[in-house]
N, C-alpha and C. Protein backbone atom coordinates (compact mmCIF):
# COMPACT_ATOMS: atom_id res chain seq x y z
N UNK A 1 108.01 78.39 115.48
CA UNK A 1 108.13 78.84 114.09
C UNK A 1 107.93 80.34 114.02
N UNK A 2 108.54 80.79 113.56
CA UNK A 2 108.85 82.26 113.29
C UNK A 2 107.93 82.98 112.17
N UNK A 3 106.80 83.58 112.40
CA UNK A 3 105.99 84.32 111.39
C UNK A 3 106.12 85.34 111.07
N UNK A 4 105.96 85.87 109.95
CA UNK A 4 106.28 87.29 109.09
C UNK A 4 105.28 88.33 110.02
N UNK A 5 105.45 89.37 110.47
CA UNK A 5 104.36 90.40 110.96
C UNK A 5 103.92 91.58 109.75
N UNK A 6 104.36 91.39 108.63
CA UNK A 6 104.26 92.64 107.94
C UNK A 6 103.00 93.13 108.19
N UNK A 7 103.28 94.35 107.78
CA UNK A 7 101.03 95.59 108.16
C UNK A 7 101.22 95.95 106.75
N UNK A 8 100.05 96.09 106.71
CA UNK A 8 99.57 96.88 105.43
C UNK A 8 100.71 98.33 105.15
N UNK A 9 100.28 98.37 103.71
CA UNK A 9 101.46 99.64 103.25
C UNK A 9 101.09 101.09 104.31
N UNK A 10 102.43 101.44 104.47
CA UNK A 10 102.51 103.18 104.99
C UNK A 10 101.98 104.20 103.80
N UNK A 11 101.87 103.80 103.34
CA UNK A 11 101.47 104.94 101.65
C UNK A 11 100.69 104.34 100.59
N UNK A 12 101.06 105.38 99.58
CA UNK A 12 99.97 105.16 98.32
C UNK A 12 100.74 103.87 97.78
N UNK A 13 100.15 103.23 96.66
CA UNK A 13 100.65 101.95 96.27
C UNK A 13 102.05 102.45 95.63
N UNK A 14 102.98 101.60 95.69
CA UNK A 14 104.63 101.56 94.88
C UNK A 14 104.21 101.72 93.57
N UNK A 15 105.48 102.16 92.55
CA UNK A 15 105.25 102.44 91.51
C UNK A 15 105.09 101.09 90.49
N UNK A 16 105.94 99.93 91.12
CA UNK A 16 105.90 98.95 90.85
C UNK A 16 105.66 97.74 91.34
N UNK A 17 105.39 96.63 91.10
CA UNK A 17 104.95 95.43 91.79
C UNK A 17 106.69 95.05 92.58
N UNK A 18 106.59 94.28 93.86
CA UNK A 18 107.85 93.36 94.50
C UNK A 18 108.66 93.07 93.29
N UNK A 19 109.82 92.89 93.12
CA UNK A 19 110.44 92.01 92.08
C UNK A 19 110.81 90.65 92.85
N UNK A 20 111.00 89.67 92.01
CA UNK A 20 111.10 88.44 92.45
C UNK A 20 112.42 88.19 93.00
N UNK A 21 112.76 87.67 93.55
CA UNK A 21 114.23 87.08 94.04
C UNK A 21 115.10 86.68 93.07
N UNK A 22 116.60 86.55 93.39
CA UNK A 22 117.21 86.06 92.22
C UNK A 22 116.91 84.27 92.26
N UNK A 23 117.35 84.17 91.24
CA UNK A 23 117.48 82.26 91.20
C UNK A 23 117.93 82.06 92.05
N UNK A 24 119.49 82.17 92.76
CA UNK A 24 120.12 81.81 93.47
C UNK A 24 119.39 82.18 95.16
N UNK A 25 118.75 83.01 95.36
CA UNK A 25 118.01 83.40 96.63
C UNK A 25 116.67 82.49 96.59
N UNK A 26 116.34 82.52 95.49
CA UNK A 26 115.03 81.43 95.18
C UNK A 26 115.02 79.64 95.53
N UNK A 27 116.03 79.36 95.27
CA UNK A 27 117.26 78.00 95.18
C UNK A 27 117.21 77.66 96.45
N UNK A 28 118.05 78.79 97.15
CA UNK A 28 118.27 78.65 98.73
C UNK A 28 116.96 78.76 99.54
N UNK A 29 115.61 79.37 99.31
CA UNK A 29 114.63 79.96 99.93
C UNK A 29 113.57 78.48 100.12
N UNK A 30 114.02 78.07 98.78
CA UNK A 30 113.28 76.87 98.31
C UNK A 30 113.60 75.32 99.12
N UNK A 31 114.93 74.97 99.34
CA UNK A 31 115.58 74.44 100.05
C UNK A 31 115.37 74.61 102.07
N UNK A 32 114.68 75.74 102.05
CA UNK A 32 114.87 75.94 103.35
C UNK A 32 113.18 75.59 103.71
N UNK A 33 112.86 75.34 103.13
CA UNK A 33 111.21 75.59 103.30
C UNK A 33 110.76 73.82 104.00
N UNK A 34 110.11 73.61 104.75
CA UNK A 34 109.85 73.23 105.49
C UNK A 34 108.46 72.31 104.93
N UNK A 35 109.20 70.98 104.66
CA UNK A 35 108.62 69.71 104.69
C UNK A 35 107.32 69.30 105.53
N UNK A 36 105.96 69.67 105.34
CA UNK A 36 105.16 68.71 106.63
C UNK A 36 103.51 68.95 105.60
N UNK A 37 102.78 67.79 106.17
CA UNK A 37 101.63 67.57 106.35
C UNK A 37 100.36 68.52 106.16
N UNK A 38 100.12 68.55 105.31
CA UNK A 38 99.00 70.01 105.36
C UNK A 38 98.20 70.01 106.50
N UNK A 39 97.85 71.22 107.10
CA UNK A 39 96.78 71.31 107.91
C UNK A 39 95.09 71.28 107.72
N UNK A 40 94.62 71.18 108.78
CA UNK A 40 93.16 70.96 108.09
C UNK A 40 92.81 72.18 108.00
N UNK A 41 91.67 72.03 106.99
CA UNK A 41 90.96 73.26 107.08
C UNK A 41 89.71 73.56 107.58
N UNK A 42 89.37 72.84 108.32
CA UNK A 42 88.45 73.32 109.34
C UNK A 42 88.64 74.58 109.86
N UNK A 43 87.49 74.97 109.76
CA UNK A 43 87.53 76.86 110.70
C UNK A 43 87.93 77.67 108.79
N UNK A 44 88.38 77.05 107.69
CA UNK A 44 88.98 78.48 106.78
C UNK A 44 87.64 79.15 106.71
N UNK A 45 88.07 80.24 105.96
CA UNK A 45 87.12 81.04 105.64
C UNK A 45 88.11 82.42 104.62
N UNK A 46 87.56 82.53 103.63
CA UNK A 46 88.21 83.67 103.21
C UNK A 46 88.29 85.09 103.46
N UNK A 47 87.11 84.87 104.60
CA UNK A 47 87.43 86.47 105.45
C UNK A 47 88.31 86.42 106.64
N UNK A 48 88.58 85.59 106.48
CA UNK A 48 89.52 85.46 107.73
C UNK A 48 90.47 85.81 107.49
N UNK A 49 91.12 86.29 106.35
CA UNK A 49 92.37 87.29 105.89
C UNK A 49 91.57 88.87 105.57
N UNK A 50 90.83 88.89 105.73
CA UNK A 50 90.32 90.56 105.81
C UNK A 50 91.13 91.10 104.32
N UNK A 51 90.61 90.74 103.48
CA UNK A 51 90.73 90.88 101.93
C UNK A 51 90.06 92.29 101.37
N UNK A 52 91.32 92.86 100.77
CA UNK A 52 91.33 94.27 100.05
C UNK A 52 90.51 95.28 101.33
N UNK A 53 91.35 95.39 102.32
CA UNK A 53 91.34 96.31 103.66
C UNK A 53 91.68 97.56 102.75
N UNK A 54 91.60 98.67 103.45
CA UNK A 54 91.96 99.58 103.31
C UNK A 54 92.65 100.32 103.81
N UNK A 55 94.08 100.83 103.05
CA UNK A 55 95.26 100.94 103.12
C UNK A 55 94.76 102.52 103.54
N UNK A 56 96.42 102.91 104.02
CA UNK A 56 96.89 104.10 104.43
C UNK A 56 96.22 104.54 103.90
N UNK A 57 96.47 105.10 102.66
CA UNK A 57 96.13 106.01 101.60
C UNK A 57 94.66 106.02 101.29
N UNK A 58 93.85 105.08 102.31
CA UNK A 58 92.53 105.28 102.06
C UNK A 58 91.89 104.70 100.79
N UNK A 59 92.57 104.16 100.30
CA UNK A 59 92.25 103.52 98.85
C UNK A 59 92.34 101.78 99.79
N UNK A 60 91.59 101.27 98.73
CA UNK A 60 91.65 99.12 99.21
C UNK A 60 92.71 98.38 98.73
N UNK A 61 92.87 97.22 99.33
CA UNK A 61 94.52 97.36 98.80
C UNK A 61 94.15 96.74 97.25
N UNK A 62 92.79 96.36 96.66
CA UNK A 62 92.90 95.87 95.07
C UNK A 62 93.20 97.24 94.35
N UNK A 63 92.52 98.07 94.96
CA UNK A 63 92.83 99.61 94.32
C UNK A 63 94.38 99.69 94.04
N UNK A 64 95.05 99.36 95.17
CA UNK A 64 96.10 99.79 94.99
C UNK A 64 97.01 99.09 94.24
N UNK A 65 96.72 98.07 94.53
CA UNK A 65 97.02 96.93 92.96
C UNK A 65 97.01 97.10 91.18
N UNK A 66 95.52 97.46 91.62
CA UNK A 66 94.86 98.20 90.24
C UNK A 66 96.02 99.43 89.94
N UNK A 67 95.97 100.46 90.64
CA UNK A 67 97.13 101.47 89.86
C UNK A 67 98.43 101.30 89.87
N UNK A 68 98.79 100.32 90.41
CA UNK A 68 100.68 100.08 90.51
C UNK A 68 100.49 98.99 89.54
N UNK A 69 99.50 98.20 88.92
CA UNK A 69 100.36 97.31 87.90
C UNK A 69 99.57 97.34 86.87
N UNK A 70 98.80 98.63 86.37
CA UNK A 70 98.16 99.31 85.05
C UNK A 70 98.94 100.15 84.04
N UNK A 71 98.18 100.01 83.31
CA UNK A 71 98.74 100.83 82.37
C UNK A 71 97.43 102.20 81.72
N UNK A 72 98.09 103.07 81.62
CA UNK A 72 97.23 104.14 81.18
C UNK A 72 95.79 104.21 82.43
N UNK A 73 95.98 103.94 83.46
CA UNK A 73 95.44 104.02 84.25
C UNK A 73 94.44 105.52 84.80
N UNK A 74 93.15 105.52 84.49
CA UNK A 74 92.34 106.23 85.02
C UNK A 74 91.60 106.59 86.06
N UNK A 75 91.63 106.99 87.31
CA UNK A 75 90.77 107.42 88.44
C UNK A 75 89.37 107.51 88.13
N UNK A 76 88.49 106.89 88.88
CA UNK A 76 87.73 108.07 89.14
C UNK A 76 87.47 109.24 89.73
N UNK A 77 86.46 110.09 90.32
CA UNK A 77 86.88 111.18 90.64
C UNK A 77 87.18 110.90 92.40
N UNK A 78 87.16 109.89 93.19
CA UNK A 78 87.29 109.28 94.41
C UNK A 78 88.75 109.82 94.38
N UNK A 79 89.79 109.13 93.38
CA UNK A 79 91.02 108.99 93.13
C UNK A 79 91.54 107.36 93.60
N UNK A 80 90.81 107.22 93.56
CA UNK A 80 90.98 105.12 93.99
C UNK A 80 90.27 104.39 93.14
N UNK A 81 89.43 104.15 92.53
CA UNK A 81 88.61 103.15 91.96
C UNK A 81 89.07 103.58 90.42
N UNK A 82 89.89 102.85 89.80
CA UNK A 82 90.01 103.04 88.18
C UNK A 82 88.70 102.77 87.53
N UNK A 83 88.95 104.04 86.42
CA UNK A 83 87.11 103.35 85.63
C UNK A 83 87.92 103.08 84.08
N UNK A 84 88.88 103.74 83.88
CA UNK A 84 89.76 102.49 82.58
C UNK A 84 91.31 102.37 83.23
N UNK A 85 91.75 102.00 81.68
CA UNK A 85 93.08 101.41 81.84
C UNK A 85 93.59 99.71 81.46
N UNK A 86 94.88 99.51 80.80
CA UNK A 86 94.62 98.14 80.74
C UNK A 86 95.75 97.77 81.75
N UNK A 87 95.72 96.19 81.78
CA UNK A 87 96.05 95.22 83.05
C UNK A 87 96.70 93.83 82.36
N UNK A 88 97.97 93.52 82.18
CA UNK A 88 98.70 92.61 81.77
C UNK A 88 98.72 91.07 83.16
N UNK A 89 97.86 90.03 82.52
CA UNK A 89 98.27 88.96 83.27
C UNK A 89 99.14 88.15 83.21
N UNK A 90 100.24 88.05 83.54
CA UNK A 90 101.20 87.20 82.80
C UNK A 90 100.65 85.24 82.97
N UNK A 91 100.00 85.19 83.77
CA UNK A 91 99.89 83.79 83.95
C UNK A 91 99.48 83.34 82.61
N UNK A 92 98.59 84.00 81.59
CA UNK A 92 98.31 83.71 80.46
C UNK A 92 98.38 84.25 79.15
N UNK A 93 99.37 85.27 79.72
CA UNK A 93 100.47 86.43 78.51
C UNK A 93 99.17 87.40 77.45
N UNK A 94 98.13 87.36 78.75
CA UNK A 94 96.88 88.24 77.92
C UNK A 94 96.84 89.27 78.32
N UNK A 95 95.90 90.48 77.69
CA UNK A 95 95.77 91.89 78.47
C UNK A 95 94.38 92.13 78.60
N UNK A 96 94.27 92.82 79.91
CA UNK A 96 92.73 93.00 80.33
C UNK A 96 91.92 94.31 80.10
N UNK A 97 91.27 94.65 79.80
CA UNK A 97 91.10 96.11 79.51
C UNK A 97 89.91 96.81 80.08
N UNK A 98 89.39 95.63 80.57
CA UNK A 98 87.84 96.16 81.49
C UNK A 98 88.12 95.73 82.70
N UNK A 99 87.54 97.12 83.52
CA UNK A 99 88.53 97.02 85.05
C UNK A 99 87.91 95.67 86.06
N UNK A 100 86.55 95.36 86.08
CA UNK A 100 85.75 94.36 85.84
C UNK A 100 86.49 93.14 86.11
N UNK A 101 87.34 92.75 84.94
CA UNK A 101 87.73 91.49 84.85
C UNK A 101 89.17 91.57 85.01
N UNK A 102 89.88 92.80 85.82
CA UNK A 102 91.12 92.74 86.06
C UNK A 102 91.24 92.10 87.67
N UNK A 103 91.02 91.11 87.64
CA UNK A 103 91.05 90.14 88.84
C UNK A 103 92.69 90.03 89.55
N UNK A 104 92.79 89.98 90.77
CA UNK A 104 93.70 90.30 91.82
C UNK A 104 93.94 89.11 92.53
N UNK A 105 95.18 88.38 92.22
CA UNK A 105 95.24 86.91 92.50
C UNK A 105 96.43 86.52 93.75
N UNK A 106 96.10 85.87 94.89
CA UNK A 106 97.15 85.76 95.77
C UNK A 106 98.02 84.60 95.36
N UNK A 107 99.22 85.04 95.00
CA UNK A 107 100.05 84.21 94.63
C UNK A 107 100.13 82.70 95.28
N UNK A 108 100.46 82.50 96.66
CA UNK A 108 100.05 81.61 97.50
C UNK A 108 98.51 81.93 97.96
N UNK A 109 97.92 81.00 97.29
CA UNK A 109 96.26 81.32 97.43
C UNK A 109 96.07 80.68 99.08
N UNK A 110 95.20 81.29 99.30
CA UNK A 110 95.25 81.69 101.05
C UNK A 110 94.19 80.75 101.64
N UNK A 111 93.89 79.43 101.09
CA UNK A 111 93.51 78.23 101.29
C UNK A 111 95.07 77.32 101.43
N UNK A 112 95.76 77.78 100.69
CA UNK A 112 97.09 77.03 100.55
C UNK A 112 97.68 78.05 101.85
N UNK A 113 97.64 78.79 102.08
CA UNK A 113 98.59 79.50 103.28
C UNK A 113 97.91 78.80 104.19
N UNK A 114 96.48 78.48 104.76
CA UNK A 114 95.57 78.32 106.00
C UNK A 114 96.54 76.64 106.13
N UNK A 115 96.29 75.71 105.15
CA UNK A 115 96.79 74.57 105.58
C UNK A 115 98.38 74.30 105.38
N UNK A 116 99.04 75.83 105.22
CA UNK A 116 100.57 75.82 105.84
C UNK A 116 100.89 76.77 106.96
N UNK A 117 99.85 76.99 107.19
CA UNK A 117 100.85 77.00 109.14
C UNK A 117 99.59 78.60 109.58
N UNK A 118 98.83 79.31 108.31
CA UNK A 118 97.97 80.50 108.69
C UNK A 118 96.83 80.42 109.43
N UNK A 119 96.54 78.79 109.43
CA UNK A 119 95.28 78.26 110.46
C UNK A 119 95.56 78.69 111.80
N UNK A 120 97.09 79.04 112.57
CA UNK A 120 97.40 79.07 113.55
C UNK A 120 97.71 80.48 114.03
N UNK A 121 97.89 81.44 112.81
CA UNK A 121 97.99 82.94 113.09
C UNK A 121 97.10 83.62 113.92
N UNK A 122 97.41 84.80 114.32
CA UNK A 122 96.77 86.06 114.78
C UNK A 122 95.64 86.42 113.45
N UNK A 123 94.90 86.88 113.59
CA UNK A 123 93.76 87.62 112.79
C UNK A 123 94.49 88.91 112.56
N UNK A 124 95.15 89.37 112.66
CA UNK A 124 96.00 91.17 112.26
C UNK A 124 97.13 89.76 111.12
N UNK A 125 97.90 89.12 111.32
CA UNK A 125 98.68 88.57 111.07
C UNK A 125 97.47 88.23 109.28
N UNK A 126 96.95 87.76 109.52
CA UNK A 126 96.19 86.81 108.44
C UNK A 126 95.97 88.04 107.40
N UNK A 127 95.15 89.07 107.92
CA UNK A 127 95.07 90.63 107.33
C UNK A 127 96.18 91.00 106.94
N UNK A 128 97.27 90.70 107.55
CA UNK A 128 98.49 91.31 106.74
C UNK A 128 98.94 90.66 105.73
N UNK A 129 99.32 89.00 105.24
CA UNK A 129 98.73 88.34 104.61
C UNK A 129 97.87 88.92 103.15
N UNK A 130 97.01 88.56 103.65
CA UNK A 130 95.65 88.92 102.95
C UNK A 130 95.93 90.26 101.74
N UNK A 131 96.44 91.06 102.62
CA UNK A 131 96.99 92.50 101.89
C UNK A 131 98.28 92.94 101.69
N UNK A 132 99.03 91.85 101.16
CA UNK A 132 100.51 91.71 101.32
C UNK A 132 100.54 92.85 100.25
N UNK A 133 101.41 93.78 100.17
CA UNK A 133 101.88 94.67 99.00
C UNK A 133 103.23 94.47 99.03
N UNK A 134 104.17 94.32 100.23
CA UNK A 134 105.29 94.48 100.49
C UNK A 134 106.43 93.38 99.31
N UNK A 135 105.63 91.76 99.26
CA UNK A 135 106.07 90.76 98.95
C UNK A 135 105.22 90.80 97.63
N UNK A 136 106.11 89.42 96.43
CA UNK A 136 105.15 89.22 95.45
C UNK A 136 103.85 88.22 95.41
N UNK A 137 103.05 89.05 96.42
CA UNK A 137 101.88 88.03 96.33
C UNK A 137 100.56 88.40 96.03
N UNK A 138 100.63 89.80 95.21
CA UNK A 138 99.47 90.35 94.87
C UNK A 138 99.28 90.30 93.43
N UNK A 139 98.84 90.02 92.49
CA UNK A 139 99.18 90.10 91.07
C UNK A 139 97.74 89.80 90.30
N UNK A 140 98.19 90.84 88.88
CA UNK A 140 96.69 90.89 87.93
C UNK A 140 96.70 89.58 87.06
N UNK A 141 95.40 88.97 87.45
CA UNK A 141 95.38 87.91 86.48
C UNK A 141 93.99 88.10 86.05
N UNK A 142 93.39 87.37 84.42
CA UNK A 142 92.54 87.65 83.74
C UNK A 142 91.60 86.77 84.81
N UNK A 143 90.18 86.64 84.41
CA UNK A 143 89.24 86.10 85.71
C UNK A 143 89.22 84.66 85.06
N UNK A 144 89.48 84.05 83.99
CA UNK A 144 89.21 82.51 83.65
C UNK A 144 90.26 82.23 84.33
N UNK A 145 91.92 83.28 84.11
CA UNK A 145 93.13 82.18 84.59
C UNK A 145 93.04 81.79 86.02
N UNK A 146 92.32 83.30 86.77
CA UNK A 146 92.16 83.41 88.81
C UNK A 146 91.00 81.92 88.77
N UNK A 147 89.99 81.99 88.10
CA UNK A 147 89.12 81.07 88.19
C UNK A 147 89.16 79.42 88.29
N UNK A 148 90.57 79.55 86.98
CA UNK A 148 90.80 78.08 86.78
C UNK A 148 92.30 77.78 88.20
N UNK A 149 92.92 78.75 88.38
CA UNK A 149 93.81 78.21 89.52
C UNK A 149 93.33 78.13 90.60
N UNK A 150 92.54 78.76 91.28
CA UNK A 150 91.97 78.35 91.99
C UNK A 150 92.23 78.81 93.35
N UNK A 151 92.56 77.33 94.33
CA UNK A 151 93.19 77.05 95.52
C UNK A 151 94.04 76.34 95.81
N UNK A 152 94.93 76.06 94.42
CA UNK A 152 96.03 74.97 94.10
C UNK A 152 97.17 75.33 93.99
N UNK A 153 98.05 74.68 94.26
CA UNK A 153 99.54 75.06 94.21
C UNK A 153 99.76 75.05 93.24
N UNK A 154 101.33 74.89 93.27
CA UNK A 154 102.11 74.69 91.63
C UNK A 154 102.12 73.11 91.47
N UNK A 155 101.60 72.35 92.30
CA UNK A 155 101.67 71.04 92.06
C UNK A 155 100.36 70.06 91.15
N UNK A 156 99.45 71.68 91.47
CA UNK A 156 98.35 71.17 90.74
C UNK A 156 97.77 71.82 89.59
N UNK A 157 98.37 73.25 89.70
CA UNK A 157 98.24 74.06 88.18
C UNK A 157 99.65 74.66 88.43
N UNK A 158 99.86 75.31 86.59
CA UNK A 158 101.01 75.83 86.33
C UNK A 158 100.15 76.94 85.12
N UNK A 159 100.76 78.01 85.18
CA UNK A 159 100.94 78.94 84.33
C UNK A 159 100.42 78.72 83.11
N UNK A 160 99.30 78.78 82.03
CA UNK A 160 99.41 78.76 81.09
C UNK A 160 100.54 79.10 80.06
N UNK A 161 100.78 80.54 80.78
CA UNK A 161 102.07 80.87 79.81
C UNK A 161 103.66 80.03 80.33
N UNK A 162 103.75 79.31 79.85
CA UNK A 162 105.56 78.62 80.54
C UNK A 162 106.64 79.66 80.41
N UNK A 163 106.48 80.96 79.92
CA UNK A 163 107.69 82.07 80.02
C UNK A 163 107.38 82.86 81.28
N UNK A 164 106.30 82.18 82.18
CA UNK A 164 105.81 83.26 83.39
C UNK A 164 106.75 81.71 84.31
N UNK A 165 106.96 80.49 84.13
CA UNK A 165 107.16 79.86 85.13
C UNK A 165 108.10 80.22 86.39
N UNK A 166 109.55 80.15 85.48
CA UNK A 166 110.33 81.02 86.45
C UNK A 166 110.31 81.92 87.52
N UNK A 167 109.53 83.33 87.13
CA UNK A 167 109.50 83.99 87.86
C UNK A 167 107.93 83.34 89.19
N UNK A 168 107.32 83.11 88.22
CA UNK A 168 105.90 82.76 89.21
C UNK A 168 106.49 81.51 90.46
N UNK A 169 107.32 80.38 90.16
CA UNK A 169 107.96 79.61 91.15
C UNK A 169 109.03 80.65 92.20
N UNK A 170 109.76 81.99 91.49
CA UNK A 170 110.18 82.55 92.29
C UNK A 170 109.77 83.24 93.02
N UNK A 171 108.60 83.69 92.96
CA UNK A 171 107.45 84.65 93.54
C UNK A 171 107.01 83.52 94.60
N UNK A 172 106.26 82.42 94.60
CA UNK A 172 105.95 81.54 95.42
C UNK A 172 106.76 81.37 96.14
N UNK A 173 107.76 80.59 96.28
CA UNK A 173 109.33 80.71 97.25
C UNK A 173 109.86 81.38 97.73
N UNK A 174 109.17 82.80 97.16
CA UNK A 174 109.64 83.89 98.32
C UNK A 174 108.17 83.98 99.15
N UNK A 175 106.67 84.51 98.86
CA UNK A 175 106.35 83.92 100.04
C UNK A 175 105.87 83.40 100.70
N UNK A 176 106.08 82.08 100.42
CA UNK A 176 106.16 80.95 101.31
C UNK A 176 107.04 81.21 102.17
N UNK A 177 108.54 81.32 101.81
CA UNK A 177 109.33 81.76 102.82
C UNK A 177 109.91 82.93 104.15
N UNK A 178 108.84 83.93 103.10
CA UNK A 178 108.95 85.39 103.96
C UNK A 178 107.93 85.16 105.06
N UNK A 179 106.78 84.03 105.42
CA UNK A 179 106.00 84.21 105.85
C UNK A 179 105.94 82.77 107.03
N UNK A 180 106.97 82.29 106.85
CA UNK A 180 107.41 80.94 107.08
C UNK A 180 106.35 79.57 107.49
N UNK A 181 105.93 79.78 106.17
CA UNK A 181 104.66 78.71 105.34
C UNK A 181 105.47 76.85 105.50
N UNK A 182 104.65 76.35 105.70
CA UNK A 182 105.43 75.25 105.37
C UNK A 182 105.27 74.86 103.81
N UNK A 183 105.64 73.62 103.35
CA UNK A 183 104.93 72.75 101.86
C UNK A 183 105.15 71.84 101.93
N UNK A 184 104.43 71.16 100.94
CA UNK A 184 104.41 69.57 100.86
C UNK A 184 106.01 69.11 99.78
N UNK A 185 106.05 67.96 99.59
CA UNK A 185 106.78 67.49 98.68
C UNK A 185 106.65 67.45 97.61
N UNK A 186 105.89 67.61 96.72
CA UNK A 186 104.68 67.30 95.48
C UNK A 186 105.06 68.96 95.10
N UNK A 187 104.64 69.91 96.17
CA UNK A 187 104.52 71.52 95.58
C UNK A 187 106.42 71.64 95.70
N UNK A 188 107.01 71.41 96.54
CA UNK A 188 108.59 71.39 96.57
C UNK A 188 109.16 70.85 95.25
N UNK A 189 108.20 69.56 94.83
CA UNK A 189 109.05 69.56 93.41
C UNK A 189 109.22 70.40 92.42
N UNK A 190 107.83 69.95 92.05
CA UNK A 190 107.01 71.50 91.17
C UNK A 190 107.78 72.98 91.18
N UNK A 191 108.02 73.25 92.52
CA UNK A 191 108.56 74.60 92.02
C UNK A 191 110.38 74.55 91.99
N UNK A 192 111.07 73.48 91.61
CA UNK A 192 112.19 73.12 91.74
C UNK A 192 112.25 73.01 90.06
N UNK A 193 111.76 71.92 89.79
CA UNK A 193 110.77 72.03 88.13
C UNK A 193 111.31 73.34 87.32
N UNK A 194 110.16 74.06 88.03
CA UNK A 194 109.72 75.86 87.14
C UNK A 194 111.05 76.47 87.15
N UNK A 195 111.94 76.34 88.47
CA UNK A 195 112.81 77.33 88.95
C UNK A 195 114.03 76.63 87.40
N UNK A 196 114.08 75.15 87.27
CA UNK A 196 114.96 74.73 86.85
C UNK A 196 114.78 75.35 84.75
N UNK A 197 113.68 75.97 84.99
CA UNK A 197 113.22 76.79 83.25
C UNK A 197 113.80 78.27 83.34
N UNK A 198 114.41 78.64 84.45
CA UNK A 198 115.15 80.27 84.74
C UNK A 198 116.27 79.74 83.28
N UNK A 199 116.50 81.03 82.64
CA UNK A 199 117.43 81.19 82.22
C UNK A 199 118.65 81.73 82.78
């Protein structure tokens, strides 16, 4: 099985978050994804993806999160740690405004990556992962919505907001697929489901 190697970003964070795939790349991505058995999770651990490392630019990669998907965004005098600014979650179409509770959510939550195929990675591999900027798997969510999703797929939570489904099933399907994750049948429906609410 063929695994994604991406490294952490060469630079300061992008101006903007990944955009999602089209439907039709989503469709096909979704289709290709690989039917099997979850793995155990014996051995996880959430440091075992080496979470909000620190990027090129010397900033962590939530930092860098924090200023590529803010608004009116303030430094401190570091030039990495925002002390305002607000933060749009779409999972629950709310806005965050205390930096505090602008929580940083892995799209494929990385309990769900370990028992599709990341139990078996390299430790640089898991870190890259962990600090994906490249793909859509970094994203601001308010701390009840990060809280209440959890470590669950789309088979077991969905979006409060249903105008985020679309894209959030297309975001998942890409990477799952960029990273060549397996899934179950249950999460394969589910995001067949969401994809089928694209306009």
């Amino acid at each position: 099985m063929a695994i994604a190697t991406v490294g952490l970003s060469s630079g300061a964070a992008s101006a903007d978050p990944p955009a999602p795939p089209s439907l039709s790349t989503a469709r096909t991505e979704l289709a290709a994804l690989v039917v099997a058995t979850p793995d155990s999770m014996t051995g996880y651990t959430r440091d075992a993806f080496d979470i909000w490392a620190t990027q090129p630019d010397h900033c962590t990669t939530r930092q860098d999160v924090l200023a590529r998907d803010g608004q009116d965004v303030v430094d401190e005098s570091d030039g990495c740690q925002p002390s305002s600014g607000s933060w749009y979650s779409a999972y629950d179409d709310t806005t965050v405004t205390v930096v505090a509770q602008a929580t940083i959510d892995h799209m494929v939550p990385l309990a769900d990556a370990w028992r599709s195929g990341a139990d078996k990675w390299t430790a640089d591999q898991r870190k890259a992962f962990g600090n994906d900027l490249t793909d859509p798997q970094l994203l601001i969510a308010s701390e009840s919505t990060n809280s209440s999703k959890g470590d669950s797929g789309p088979d077991e939570w969905k979006p409060a907001n249903q105008a985020f489904w679309c894209t959030y099933a297309e975001d998942f399907t890409r990477v799952k697929s960029v990273w060549s994750l397996t899934t179950t049948q249950a999460e394969k429906d589910a995001l067949s489901s969401m994809l089928d609410t694209c306009s």
